[in-house]
Protein backbone atom coordinates (compact mmCIF):
# COMPACT_ATOMS: atom_id res chain seq x y z
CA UNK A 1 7.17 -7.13 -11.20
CA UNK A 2 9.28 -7.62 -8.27
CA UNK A 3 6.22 -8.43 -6.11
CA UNK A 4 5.16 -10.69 -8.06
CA UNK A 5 8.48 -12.69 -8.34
CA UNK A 6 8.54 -12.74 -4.39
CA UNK A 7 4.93 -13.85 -4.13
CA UNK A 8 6.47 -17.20 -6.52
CA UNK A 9 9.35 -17.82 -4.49
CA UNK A 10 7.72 -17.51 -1.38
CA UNK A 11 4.67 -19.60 -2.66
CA UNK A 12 7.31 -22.09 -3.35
CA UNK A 13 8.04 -22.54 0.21
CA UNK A 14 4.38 -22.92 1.51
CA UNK A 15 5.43 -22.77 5.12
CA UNK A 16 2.57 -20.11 6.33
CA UNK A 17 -0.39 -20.16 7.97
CA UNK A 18 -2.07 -16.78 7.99
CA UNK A 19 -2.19 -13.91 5.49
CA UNK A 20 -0.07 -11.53 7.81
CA UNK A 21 2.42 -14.30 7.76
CA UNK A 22 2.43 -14.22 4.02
CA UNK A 23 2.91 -10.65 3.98
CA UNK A 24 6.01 -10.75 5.86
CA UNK A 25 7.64 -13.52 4.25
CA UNK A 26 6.90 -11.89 0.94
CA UNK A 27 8.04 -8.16 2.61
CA UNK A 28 11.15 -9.84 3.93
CA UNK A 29 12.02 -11.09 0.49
CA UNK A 30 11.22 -7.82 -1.33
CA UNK A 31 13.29 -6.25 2.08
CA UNK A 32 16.62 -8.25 0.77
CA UNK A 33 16.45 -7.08 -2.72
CA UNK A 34 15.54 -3.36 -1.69
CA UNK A 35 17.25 -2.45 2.01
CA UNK A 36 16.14 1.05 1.54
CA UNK A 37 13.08 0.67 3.42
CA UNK A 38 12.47 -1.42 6.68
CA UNK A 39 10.32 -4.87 6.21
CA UNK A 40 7.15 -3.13 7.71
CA UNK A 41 7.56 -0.26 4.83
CA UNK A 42 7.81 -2.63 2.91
CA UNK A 43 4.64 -5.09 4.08
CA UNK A 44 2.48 -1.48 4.06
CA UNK A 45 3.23 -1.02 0.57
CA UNK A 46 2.73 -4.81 -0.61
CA UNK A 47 -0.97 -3.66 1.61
CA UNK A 48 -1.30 -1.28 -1.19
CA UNK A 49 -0.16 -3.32 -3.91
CA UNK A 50 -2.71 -6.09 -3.31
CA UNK A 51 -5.17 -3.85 -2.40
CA UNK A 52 -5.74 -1.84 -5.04
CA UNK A 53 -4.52 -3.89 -8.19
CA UNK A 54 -7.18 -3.61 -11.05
CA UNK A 55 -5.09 -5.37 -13.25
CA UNK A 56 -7.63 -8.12 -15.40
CA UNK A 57 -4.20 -9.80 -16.04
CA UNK A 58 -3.24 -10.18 -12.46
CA UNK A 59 -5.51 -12.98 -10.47
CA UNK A 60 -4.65 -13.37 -7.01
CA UNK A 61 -6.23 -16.34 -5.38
CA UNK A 62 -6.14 -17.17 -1.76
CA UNK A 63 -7.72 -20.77 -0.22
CA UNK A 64 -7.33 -21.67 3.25
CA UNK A 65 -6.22 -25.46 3.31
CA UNK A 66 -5.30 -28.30 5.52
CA UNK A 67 -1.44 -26.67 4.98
CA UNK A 68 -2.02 -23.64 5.84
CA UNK A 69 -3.35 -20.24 3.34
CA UNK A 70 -2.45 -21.09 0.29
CA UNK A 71 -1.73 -18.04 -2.53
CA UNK A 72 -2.33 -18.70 -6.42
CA UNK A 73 -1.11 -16.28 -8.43
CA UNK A 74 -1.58 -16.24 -11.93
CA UNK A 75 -0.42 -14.03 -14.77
CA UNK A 76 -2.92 -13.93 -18.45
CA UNK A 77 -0.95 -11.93 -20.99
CA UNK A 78 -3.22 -10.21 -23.31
């Protein structure tokens, strides 16, 4: 759950404006933790992630606002 502990900290901040912005601010955080792969590896795979999640406990929420795209993540344990 990695991703998901980047999405937090990086929610935290709030300091984006556009989804692709989000992406790399969340890729650059994953990036730090795993230097294997470059940040754009890393922003394709988050692509994936987020694309093709199915989980029902895993609600991903985005709203545009006056501050910018703001991302809601929430986690319902079964």
């Amino acid at each position: 759950m990695d991703y998901i502990r980047a999405m937090e900290k990086v929610n935290q901040k709030k300091n984006f404006r556009t989804m692709n912005e989000y992406l790399d601010l969340v890729s650059t955080e994953i990036y730090r933790k795993y230097p294997h792969s470059s940040v754009k590896g890393h922003k394709k795979q988050l692509g994936y992630v987020l694309r093709w999640m199915k989980d029902d406990r895993l609600k991903i929420i985005g709203d545009f606002s006056a501050n910018g795209l703001e991302i809601h993540i929430s986690l319902f344990l079964k």
